[in-house]
PDB file of N, CA and C in Angstrom:
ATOM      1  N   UNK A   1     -71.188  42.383 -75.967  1.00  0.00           N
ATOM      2  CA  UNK A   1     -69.905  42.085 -75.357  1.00  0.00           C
ATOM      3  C   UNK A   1     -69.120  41.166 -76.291  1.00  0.00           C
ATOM      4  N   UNK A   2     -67.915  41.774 -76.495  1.00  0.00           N
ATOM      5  CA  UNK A   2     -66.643  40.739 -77.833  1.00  0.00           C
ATOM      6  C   UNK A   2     -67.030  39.302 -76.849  1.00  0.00           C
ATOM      7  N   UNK A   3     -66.671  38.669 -77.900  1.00  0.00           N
ATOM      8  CA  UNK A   3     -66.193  36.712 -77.558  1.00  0.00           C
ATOM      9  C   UNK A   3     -64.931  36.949 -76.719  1.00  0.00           C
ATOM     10  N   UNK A   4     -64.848  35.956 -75.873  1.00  0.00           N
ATOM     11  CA  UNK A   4     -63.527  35.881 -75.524  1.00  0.00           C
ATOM     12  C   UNK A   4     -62.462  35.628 -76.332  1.00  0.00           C
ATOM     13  N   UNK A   5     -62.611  34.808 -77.709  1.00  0.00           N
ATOM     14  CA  UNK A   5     -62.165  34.210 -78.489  1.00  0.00           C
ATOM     15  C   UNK A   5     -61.712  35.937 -79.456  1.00  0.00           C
ATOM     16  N   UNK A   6     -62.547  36.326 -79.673  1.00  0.00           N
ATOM     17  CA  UNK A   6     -62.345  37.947 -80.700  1.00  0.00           C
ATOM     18  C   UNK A   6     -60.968  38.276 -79.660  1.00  0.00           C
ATOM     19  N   UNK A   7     -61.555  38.575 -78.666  1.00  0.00           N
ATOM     20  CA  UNK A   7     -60.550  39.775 -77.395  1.00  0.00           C
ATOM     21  C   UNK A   7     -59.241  39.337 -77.075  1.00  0.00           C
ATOM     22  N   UNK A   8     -58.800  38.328 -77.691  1.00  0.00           N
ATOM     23  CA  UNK A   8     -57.645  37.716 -77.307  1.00  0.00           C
ATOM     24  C   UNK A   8     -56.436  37.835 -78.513  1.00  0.00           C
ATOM     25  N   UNK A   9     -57.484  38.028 -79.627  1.00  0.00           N
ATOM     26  CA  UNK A   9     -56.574  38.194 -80.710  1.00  0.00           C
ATOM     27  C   UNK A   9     -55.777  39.162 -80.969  1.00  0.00           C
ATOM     28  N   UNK A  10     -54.806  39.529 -81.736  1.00  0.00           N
ATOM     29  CA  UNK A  10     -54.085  40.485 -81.492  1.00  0.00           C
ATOM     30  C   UNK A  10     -54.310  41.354 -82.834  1.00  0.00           C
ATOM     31  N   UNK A  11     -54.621  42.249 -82.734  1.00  0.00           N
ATOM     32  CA  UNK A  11     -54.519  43.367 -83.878  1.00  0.00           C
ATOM     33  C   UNK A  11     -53.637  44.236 -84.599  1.00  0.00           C
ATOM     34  N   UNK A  12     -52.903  44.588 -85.773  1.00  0.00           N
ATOM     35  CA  UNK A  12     -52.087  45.334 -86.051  1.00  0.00           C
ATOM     36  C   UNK A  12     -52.835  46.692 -85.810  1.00  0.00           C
ATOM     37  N   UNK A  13     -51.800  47.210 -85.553  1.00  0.00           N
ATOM     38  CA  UNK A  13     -51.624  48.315 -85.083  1.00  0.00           C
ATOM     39  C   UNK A  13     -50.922  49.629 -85.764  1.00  0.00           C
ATOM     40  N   UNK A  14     -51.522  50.702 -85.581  1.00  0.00           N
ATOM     41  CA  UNK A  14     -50.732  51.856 -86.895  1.00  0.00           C
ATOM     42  C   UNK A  14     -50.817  53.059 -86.536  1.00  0.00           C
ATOM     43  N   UNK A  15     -49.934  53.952 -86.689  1.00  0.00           N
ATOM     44  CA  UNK A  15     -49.743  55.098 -86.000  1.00  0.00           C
ATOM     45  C   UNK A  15     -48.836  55.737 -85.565  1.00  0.00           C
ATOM     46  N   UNK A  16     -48.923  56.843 -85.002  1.00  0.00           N
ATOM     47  CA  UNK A  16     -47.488  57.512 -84.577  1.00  0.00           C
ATOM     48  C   UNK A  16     -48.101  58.547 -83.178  1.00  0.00           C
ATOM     49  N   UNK A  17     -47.356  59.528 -83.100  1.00  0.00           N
ATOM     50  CA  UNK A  17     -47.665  60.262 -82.386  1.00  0.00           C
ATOM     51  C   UNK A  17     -46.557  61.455 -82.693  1.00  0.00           C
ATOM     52  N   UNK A  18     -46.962  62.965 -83.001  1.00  0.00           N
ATOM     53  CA  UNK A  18     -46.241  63.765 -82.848  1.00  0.00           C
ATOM     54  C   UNK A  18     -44.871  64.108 -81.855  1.00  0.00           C
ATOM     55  N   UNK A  19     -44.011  64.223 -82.084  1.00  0.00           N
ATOM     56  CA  UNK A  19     -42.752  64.592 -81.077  1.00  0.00           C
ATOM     57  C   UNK A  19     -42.929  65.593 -80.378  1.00  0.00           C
ATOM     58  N   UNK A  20     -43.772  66.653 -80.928  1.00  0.00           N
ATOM     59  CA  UNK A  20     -44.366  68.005 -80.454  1.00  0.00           C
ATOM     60  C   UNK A  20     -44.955  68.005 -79.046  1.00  0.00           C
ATOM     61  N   UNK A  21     -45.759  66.677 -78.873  1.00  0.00           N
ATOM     62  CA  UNK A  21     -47.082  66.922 -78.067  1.00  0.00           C
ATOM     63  C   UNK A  21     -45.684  66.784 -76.532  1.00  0.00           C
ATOM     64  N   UNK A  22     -46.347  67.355 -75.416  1.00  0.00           N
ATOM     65  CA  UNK A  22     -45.764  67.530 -74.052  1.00  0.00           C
ATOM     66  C   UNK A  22     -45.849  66.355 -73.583  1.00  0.00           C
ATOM     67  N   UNK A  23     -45.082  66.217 -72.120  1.00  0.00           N
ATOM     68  CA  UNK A  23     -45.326  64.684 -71.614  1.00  0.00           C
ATOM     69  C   UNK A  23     -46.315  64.666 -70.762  1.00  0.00           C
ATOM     70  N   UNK A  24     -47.396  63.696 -70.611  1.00  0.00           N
ATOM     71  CA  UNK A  24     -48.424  63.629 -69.599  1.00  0.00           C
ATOM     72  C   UNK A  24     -48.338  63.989 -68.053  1.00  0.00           C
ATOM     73  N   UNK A  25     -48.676  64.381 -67.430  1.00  0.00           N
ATOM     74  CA  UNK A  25     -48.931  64.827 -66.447  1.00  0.00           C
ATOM     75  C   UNK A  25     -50.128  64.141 -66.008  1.00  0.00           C
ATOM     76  N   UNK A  26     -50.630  63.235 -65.229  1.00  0.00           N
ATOM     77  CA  UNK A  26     -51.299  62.520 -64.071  1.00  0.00           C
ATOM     78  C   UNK A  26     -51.677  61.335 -64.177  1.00  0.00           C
ATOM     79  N   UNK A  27     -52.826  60.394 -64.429  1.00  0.00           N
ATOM     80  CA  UNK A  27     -52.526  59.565 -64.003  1.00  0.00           C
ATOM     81  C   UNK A  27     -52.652  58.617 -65.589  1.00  0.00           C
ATOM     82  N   UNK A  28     -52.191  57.411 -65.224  1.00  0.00           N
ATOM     83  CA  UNK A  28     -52.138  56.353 -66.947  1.00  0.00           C
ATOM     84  C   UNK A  28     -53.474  56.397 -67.635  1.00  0.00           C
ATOM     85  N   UNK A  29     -53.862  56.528 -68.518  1.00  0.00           N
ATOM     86  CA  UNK A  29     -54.883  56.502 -69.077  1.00  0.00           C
ATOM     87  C   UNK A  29     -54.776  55.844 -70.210  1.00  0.00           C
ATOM     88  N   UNK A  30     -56.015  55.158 -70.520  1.00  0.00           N
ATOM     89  CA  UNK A  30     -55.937  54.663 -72.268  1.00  0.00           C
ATOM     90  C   UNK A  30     -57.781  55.406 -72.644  1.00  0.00           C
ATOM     91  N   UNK A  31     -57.588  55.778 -74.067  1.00  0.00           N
ATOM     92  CA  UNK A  31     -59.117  56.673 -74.192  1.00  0.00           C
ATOM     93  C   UNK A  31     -59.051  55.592 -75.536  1.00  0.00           C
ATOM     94  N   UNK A  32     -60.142  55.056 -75.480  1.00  0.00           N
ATOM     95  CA  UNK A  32     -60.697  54.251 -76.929  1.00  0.00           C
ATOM     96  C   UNK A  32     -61.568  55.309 -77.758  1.00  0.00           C
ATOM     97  N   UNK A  33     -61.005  55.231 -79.412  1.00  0.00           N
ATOM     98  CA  UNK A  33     -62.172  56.090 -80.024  1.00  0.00           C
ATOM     99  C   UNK A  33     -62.465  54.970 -80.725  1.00  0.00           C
ATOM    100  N   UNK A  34     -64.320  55.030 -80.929  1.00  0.00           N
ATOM    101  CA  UNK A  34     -64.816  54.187 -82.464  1.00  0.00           C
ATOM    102  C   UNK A  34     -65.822  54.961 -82.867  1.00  0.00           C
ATOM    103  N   UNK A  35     -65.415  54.319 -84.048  1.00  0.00           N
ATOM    104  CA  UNK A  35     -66.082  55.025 -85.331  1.00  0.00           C
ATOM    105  C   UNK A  35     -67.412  54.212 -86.072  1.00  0.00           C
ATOM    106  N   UNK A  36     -68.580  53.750 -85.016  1.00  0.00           N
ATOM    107  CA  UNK A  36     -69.205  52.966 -85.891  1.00  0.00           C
ATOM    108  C   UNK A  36     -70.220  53.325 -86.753  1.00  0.00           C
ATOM    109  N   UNK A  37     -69.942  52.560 -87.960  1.00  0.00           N
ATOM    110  CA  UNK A  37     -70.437  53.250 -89.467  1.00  0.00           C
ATOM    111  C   UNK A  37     -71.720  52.655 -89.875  1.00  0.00           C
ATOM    112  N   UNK A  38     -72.227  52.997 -90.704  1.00  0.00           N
ATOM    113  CA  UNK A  38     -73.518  52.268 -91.559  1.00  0.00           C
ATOM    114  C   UNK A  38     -72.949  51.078 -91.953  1.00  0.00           C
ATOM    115  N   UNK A  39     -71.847  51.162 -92.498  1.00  0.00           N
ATOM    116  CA  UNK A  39     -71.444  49.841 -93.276  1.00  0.00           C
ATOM    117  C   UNK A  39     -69.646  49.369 -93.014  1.00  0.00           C
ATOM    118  N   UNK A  40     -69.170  50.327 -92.631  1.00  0.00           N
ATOM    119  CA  UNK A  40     -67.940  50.286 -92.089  1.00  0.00           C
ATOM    120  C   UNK A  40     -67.512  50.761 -90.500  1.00  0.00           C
ATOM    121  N   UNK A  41     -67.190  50.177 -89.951  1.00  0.00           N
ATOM    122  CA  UNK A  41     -66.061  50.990 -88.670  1.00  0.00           C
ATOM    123  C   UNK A  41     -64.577  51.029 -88.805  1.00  0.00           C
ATOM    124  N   UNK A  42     -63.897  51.939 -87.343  1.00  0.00           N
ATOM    125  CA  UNK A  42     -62.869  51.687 -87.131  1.00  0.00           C
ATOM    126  C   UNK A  42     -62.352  52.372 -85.624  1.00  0.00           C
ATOM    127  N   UNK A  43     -61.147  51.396 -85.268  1.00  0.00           N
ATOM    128  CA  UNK A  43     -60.711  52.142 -83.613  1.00  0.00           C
ATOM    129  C   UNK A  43     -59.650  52.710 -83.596  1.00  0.00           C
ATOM    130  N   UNK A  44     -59.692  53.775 -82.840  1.00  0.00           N
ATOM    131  CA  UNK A  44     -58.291  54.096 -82.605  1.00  0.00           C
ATOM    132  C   UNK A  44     -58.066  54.243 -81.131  1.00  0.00           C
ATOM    133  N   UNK A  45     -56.689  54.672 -80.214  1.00  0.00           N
ATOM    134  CA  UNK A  45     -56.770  54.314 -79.098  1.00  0.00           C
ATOM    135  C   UNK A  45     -55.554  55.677 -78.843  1.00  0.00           C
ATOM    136  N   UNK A  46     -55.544  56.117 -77.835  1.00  0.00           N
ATOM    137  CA  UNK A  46     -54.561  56.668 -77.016  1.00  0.00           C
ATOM    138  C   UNK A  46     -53.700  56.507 -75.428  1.00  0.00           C
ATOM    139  N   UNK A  47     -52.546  56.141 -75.801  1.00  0.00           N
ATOM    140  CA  UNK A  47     -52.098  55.522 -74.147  1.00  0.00           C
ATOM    141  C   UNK A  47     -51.395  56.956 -73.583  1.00  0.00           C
ATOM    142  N   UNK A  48     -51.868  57.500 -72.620  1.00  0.00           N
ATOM    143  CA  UNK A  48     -51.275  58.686 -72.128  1.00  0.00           C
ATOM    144  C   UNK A  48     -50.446  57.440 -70.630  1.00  0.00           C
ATOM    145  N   UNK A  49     -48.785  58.142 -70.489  1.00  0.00           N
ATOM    146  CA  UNK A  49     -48.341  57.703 -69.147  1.00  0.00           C
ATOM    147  C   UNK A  49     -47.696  58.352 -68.997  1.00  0.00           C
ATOM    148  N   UNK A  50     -47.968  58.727 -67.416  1.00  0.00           N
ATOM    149  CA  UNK A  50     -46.816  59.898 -67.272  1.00  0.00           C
ATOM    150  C   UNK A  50     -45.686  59.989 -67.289  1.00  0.00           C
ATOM    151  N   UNK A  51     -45.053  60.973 -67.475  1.00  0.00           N
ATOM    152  CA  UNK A  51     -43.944  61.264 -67.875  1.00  0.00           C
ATOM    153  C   UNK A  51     -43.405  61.027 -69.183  1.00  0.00           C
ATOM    154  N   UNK A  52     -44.518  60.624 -69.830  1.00  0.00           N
ATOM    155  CA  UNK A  52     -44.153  60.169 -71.519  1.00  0.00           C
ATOM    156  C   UNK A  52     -44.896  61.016 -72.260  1.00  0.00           C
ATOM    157  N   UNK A  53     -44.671  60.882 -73.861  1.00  0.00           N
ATOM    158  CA  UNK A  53     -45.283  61.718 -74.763  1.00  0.00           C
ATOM    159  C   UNK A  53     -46.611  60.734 -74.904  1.00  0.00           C
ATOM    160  N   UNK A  54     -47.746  61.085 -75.277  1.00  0.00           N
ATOM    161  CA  UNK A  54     -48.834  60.009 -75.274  1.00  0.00           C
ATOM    162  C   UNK A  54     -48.298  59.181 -76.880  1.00  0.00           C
ATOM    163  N   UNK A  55     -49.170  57.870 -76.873  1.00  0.00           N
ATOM    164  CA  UNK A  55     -49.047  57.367 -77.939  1.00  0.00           C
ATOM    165  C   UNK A  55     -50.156  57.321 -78.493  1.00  0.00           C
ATOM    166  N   UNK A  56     -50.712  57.514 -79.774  1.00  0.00           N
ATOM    167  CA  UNK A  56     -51.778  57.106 -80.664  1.00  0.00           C
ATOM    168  C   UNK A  56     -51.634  55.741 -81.287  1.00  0.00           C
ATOM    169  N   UNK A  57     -52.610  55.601 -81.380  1.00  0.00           N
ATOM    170  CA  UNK A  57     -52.489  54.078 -82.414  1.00  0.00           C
ATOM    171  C   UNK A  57     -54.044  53.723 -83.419  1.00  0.00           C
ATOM    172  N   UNK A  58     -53.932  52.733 -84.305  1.00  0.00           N
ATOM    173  CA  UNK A  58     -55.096  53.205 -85.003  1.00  0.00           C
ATOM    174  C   UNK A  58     -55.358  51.549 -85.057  1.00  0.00           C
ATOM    175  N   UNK A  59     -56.220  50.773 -85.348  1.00  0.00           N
ATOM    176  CA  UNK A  59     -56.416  49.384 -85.771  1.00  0.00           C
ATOM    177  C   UNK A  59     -56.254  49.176 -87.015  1.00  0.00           C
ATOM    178  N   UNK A  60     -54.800  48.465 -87.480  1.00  0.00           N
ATOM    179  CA  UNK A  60     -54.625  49.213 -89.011  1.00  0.00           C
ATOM    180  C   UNK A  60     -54.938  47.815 -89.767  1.00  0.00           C
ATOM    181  N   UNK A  61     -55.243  46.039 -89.036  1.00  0.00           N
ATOM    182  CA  UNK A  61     -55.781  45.457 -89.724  1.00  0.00           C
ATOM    183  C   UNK A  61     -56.914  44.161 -88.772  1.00  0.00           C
ATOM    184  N   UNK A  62     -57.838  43.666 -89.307  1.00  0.00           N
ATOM    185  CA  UNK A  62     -58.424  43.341 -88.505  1.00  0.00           C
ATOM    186  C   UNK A  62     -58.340  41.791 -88.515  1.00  0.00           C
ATOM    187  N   UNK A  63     -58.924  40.473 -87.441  1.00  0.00           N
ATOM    188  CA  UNK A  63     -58.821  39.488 -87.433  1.00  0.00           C
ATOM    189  C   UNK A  63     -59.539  39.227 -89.428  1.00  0.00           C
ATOM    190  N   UNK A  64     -59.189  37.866 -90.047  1.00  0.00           N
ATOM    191  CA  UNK A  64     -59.981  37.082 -91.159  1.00  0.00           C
ATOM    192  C   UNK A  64     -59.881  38.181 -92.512  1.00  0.00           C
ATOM    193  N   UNK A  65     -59.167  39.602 -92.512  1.00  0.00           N
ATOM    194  CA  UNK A  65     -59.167  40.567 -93.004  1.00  0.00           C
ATOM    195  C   UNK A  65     -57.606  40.368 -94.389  1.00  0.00           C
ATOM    196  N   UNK A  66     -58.438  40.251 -95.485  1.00  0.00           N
ATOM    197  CA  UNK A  66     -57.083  39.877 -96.281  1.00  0.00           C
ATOM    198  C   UNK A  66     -55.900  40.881 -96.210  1.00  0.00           C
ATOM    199  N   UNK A  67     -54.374  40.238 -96.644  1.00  0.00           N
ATOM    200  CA  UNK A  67     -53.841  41.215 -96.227  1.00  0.00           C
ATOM    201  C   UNK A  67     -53.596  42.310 -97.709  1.00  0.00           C
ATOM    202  N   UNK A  68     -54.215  41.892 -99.014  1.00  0.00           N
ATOM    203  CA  UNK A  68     -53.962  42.647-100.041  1.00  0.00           C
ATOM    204  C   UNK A  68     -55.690  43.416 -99.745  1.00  0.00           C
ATOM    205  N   UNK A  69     -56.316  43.185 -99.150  1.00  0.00           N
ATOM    206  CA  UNK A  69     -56.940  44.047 -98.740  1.00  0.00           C
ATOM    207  C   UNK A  69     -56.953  45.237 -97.552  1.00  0.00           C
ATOM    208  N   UNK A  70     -56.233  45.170 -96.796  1.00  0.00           N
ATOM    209  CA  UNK A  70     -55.935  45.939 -95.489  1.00  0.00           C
ATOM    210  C   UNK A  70     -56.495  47.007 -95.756  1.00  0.00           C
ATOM    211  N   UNK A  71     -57.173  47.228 -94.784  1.00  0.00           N
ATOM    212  CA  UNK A  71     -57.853  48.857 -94.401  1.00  0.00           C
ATOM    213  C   UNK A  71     -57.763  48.953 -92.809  1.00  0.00           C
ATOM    214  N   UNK A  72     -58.040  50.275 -92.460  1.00  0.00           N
ATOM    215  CA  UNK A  72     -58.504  50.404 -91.258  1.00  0.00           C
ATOM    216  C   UNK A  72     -59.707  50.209 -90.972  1.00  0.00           C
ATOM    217  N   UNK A  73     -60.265  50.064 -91.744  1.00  0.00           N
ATOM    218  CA  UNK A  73     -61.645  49.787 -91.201  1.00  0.00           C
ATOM    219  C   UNK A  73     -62.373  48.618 -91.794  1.00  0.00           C
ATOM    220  N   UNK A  74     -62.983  48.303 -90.798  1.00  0.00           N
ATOM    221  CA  UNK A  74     -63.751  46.546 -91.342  1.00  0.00           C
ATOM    222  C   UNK A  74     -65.569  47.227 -91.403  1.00  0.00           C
ATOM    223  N   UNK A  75     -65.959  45.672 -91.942  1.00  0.00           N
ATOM    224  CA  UNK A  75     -67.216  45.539 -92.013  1.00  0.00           C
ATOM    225  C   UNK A  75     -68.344  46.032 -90.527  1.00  0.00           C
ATOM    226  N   UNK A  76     -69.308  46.491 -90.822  1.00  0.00           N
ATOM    227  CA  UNK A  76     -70.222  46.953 -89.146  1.00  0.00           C
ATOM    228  C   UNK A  76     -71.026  45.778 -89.180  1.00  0.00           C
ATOM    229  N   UNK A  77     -70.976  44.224 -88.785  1.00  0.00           N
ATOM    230  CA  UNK A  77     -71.747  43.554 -89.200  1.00  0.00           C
ATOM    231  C   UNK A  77     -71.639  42.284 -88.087  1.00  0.00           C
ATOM    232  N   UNK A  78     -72.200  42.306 -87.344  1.00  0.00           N
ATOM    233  CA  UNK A  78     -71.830  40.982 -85.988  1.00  0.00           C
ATOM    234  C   UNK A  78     -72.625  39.853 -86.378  1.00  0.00           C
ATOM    235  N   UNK A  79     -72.377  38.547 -86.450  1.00  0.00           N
ATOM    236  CA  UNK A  79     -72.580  37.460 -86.500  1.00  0.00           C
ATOM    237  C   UNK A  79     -73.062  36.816 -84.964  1.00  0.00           C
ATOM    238  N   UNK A  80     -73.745  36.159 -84.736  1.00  0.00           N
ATOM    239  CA  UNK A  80     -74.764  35.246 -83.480  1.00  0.00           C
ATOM    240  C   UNK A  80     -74.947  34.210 -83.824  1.00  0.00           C
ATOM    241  N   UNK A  81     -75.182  33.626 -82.475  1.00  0.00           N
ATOM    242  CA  UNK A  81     -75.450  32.247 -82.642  1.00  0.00           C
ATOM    243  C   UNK A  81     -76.207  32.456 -81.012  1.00  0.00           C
ATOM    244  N   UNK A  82     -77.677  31.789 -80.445  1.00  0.00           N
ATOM    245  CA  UNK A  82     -78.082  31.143 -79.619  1.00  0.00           C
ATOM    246  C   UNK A  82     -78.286  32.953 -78.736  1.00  0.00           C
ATOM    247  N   UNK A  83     -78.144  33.761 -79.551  1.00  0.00           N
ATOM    248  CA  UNK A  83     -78.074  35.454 -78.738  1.00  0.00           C
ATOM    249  C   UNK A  83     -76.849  35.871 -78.291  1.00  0.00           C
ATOM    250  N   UNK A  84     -76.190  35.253 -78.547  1.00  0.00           N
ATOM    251  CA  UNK A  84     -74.664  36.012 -78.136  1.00  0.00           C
ATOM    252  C   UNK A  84     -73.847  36.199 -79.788  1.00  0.00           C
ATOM    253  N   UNK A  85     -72.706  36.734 -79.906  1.00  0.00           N
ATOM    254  CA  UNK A  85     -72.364  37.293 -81.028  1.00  0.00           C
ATOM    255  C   UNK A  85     -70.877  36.211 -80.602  1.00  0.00           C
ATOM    256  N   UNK A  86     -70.560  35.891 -82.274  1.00  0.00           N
ATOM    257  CA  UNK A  86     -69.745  34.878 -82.376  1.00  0.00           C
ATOM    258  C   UNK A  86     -68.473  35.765 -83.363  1.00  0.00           C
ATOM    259  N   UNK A  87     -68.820  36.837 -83.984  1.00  0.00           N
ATOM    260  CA  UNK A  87     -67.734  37.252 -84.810  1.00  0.00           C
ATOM    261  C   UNK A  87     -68.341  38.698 -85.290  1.00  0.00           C
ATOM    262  N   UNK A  88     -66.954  39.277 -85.685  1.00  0.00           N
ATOM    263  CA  UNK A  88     -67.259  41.074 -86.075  1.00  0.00           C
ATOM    264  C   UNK A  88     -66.465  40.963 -87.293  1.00  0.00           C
ATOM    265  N   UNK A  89     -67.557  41.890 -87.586  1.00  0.00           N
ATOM    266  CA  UNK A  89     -66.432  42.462 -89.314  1.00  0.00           C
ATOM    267  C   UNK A  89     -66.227  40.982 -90.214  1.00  0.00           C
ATOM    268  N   UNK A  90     -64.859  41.784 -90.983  1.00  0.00           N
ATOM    269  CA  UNK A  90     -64.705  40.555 -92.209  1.00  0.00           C
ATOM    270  C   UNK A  90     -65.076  39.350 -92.062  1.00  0.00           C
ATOM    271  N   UNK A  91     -64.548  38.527 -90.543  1.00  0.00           N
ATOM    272  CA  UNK A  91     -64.844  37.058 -89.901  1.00  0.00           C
ATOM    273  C   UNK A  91     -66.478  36.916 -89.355  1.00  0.00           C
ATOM    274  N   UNK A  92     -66.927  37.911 -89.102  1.00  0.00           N
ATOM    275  CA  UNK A  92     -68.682  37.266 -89.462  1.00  0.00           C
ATOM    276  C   UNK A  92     -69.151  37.449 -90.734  1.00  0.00           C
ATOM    277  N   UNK A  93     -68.608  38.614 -91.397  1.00  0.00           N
ATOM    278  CA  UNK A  93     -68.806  38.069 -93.039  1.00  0.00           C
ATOM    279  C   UNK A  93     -68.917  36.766 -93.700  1.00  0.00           C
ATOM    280  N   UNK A  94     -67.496  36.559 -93.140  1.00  0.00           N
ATOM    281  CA  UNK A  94     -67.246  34.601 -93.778  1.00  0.00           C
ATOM    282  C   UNK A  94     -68.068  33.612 -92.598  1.00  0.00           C
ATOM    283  N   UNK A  95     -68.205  34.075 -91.263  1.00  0.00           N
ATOM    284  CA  UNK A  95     -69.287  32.933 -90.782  1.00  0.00           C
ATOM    285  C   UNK A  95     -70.791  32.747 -91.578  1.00  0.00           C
ATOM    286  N   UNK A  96     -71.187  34.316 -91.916  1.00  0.00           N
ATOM    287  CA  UNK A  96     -72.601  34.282 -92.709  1.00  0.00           C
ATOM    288  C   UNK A  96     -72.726  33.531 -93.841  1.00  0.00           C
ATOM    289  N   UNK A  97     -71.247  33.665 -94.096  1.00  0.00           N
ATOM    290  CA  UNK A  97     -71.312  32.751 -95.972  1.00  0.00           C
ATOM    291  C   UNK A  97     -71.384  30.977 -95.499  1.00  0.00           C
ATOM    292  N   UNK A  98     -70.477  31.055 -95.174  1.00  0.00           N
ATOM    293  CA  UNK A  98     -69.892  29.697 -94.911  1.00  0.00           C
ATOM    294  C   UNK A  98     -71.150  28.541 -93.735  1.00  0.00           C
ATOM    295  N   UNK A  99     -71.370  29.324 -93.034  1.00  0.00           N
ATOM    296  CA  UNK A  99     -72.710  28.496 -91.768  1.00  0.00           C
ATOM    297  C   UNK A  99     -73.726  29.398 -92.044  1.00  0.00           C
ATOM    298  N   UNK A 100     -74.012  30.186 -92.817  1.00  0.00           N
ATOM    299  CA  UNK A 100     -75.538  30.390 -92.805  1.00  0.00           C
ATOM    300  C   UNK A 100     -75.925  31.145 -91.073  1.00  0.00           C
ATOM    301  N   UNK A 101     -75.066  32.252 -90.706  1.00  0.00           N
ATOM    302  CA  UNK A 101     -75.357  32.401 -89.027  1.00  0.00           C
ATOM    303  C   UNK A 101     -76.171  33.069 -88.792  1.00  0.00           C
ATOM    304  N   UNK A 102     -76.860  33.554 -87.736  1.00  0.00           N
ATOM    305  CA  UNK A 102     -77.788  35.306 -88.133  1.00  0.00           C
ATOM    306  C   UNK A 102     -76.424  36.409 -88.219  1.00  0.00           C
ATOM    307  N   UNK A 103     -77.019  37.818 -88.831  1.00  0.00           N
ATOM    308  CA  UNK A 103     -76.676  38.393 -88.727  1.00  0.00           C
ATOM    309  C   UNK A 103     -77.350  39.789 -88.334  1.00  0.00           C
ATOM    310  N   UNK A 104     -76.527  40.724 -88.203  1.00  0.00           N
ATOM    311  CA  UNK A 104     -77.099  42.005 -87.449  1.00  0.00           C
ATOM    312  C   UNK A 104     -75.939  42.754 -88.353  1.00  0.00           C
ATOM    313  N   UNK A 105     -76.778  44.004 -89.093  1.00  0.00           N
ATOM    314  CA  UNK A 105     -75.822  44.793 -90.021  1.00  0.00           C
ATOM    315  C   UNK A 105     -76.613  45.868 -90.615  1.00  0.00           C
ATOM    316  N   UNK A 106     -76.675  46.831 -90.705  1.00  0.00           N
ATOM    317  CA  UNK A 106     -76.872  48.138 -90.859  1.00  0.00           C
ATOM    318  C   UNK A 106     -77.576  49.162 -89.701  1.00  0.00           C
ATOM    319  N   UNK A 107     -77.431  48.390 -88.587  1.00  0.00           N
ATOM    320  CA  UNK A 107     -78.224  48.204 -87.627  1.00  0.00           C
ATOM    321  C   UNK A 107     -78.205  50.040 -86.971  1.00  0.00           C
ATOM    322  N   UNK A 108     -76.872  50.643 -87.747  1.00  0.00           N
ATOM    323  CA  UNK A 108     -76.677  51.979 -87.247  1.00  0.00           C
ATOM    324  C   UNK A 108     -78.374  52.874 -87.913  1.00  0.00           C
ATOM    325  N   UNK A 109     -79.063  52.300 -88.873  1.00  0.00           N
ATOM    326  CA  UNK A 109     -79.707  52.908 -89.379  1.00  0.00           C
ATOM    327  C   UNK A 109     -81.056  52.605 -88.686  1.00  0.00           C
ATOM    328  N   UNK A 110     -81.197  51.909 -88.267  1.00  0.00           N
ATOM    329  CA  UNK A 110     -82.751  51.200 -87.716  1.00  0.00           C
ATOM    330  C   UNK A 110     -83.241  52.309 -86.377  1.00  0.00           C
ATOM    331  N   UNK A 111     -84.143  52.451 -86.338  1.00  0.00           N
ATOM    332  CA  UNK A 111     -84.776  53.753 -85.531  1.00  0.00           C
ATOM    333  C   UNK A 111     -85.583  53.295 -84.159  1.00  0.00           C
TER     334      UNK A 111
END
């Protein structure tokens, strides 16, 4: 489960949505996609409301994430402290360097 502290932050955001697609028909929806990687992830999201064209959106930069670096996708790598997780991606990168934290990371591979 994110920190409260992660979930509050705000993320850039990237994307469009075709003019093509029809307008929704029933009820509001948001569908989360992720992509989690061996060594990278990334999210993207869809807001369907009716009577609108849906919107896509992609997570186009992440919290601690330089900005001459920007990607969509960050590090797969959660940072802990005491069993709960204190940071994701680039920003538990720099907690691991900086405090020495545990970490949990390639974890897509472990059987």
């Amino acid at each position: 489960m994110p920190s409260q502290a992660f979930s509050r932050r705000k993320l850039k955001l990237d994307g469009s949505t075709p003019s093509k697609w029809m307008k929704v028909k029933g009820p509001e929806t948001i569908v989360v996609a992720m992509d989690i990687g061996t060594t990278t992830s990334a999210v993207s999201f869809a807001y369907f409301c009716p009577g609108s064209r849906p919107q896509t959106k992609m997570v186009a930069h992440w919290p601690s994430q330089s900005r001459r670096n920007s990607t969509a996708k960050t590090p797969t790598v959660v940072s802990y402290r005491n069993g709960a997780a204190t940071a994701y991606g680039t920003e538990a990168e720099e907690e691991i360097e900086k405090q020495g934290k545990n970490a949990a990371y390639w974890f897509k591979v472990i059987a």
